[in-house]
Protein backbone atom coordinates (compact mmCIF):
# COMPACT_ATOMS: atom_id res chain seq x y z
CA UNK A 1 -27.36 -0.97 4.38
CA UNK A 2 -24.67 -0.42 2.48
CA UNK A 3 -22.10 2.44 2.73
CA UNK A 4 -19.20 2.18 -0.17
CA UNK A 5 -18.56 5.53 -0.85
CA UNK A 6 -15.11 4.18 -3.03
CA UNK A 7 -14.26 1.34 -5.68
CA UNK A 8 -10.73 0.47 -6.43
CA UNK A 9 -8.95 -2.03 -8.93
CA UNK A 10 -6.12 -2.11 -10.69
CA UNK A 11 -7.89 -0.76 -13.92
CA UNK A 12 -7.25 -4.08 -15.64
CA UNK A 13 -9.36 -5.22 -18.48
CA UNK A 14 -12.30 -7.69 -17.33
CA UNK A 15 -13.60 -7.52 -13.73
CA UNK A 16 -10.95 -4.50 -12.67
CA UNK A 17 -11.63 -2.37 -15.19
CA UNK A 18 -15.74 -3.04 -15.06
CA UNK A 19 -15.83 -2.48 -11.49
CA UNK A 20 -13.80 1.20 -12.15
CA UNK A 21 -16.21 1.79 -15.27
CA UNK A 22 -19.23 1.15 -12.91
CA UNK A 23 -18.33 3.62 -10.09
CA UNK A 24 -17.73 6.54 -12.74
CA UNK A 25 -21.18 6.05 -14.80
CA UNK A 26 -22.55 5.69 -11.28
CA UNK A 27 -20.70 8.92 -9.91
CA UNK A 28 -18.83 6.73 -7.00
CA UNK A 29 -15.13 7.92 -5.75
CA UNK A 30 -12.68 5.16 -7.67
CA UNK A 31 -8.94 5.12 -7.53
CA UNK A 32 -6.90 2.34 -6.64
CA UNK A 33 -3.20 1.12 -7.87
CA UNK A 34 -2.01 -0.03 -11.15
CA UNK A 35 1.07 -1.66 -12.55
CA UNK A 36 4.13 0.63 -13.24
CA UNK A 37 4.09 2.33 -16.64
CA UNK A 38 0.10 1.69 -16.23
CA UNK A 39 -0.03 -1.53 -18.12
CA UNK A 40 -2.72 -3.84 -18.93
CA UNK A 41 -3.21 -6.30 -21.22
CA UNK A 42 -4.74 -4.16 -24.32
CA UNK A 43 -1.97 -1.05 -23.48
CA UNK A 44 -1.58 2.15 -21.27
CA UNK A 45 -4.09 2.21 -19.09
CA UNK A 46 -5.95 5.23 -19.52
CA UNK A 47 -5.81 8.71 -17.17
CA UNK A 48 -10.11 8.76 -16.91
CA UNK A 49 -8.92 5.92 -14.29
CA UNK A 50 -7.71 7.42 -11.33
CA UNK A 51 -5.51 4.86 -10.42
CA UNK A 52 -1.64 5.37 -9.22
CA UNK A 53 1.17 3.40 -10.20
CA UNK A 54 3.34 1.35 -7.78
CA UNK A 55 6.96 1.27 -8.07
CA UNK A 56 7.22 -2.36 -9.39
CA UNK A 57 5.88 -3.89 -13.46
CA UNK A 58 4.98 -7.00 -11.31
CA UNK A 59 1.23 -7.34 -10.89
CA UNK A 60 1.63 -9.09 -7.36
CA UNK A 61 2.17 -5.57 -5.56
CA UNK A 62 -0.88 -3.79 -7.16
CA UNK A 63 -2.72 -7.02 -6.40
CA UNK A 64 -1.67 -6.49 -2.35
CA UNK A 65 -1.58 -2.80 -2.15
CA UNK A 66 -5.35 -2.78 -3.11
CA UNK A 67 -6.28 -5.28 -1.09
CA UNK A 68 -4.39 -3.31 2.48
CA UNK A 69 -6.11 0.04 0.89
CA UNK A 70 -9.73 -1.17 1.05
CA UNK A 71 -12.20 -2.37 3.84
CA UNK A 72 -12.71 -5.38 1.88
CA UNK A 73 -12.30 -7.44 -1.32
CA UNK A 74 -14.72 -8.83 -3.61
CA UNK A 75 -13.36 -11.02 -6.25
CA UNK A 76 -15.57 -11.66 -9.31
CA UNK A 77 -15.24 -14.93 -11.19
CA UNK A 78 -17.09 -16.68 -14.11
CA UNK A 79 -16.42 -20.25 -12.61
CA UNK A 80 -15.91 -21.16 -8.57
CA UNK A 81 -12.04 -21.70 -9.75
CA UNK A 82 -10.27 -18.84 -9.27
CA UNK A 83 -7.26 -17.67 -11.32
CA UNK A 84 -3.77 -17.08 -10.07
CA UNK A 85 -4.15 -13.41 -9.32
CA UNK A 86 -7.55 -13.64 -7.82
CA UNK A 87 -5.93 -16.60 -5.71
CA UNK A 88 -3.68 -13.93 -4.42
CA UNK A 89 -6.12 -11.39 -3.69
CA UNK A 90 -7.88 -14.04 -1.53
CA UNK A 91 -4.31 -14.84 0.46
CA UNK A 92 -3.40 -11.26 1.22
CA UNK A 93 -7.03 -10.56 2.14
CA UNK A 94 -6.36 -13.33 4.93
CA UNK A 95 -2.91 -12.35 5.78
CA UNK A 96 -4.23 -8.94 6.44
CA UNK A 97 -7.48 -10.09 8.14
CA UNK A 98 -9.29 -8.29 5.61
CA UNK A 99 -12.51 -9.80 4.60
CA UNK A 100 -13.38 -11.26 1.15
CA UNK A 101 -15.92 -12.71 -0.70
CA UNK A 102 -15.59 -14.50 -4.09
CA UNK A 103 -19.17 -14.02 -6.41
CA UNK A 104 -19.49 -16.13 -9.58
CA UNK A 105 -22.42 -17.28 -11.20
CA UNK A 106 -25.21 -19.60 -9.95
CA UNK A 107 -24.53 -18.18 -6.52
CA UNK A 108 -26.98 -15.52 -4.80
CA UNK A 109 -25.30 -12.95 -5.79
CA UNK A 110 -27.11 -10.05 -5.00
CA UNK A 111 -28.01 -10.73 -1.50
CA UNK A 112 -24.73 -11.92 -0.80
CA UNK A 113 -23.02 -8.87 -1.78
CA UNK A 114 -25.75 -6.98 -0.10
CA UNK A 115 -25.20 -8.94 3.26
CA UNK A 116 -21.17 -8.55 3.21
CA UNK A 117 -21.29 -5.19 2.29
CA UNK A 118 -23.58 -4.75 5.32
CA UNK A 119 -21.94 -6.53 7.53
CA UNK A 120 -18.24 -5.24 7.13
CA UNK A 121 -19.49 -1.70 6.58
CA UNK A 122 -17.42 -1.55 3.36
CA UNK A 123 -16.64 1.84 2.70
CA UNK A 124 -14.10 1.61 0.43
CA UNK A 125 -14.30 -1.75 -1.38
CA UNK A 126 -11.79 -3.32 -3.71
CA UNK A 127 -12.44 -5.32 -6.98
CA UNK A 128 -10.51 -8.35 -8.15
CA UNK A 129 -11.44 -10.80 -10.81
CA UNK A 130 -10.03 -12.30 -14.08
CA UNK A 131 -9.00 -9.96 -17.06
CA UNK A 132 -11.65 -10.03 -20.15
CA UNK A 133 -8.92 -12.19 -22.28
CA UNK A 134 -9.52 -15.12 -19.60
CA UNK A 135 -13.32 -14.25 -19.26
CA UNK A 136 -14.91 -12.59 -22.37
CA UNK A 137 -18.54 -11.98 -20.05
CA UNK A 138 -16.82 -11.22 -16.92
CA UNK A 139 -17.44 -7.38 -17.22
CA UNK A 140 -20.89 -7.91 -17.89
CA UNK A 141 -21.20 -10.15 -14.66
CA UNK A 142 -19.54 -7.14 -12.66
CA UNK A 143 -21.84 -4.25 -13.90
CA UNK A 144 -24.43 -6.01 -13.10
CA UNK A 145 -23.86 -7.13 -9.74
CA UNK A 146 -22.40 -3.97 -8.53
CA UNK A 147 -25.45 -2.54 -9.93
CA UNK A 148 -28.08 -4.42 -8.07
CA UNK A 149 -25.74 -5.28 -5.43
CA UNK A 150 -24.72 -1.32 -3.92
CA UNK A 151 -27.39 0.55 -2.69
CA UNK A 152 -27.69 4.36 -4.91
CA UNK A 153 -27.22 7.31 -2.94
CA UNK A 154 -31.22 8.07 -2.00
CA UNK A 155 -31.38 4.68 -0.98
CA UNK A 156 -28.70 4.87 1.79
CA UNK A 157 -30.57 7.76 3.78
């Protein structure tokens, strides 16, 4: 069974931001590091996101830092092709020895999320993925995963 106790992202728009969105209307610890200045694509990101900034604009060391602050990565994708940043999640995650999985749709999603959660004993579990101006239904795709994929609180006992 599952034990993530903490989601973290960048706070991006599209999966990031989903994933951050989902742990707060789900009362989950989130956090995780953003961007200097807190930027995103559609502006500041805002403070309800408890995510710090890192000393550098460039998305690449947010990208790393939250992958070498979780037990593991899940990268969220509309297509099996992932985009550059979600690329890089998926090369630090091996550089690190950090495990990853990359869900999109068609694949089992729910039991595979279930199963590496399980297996890794995620506690604190990062989420990459495209931002919404890339993938307009990505967020949707996130929520619902996360929501069928991570076990609530009662269930864990």
């Amino acid at each position: 069974m599952s034990s993530v106790v903490k989601i973290i992202s960048s706070g991006q728009t599209g999966a990031e931001r989903a994933a951050l969105d989902w742990a707060i209307a789900h009362g989950v610890e989130h956090g995780g590091w953003c961007t200097k200045e807190r930027r995103a694509e559609d502006g500041r990101i805002d403070e309800r996101y408890r995510v710090s900034e890192t000393p550098s604009s460039q998305p690449r060391q947010r990208t790393a830092w939250n992958v070498r602050d979780s037990d593991a990565t899940v990268i969220f994708s509309v297509a099996k092709e992932l985009s550059a940043g979600s690329k890089l999640a998926l090369e630090v995650a091996g550089k690190l020895g950090k495990p990853c999985l990359h869900l999109y749709p068609g694949a089992d999603v729910v039991t595979s999320l279930r199963d590496f959660l399980a297996r890794y004993n995620v506690r604190i579990l990062n989420v990459a993925g495209p931002r919404a101006s890339r993938a307009p239904n990505i967020a949707r795709f996130v929520q619902a995963a996360l929501s069928a994929g991570i076990p609530r609180a009662q269930e864990r006992v």
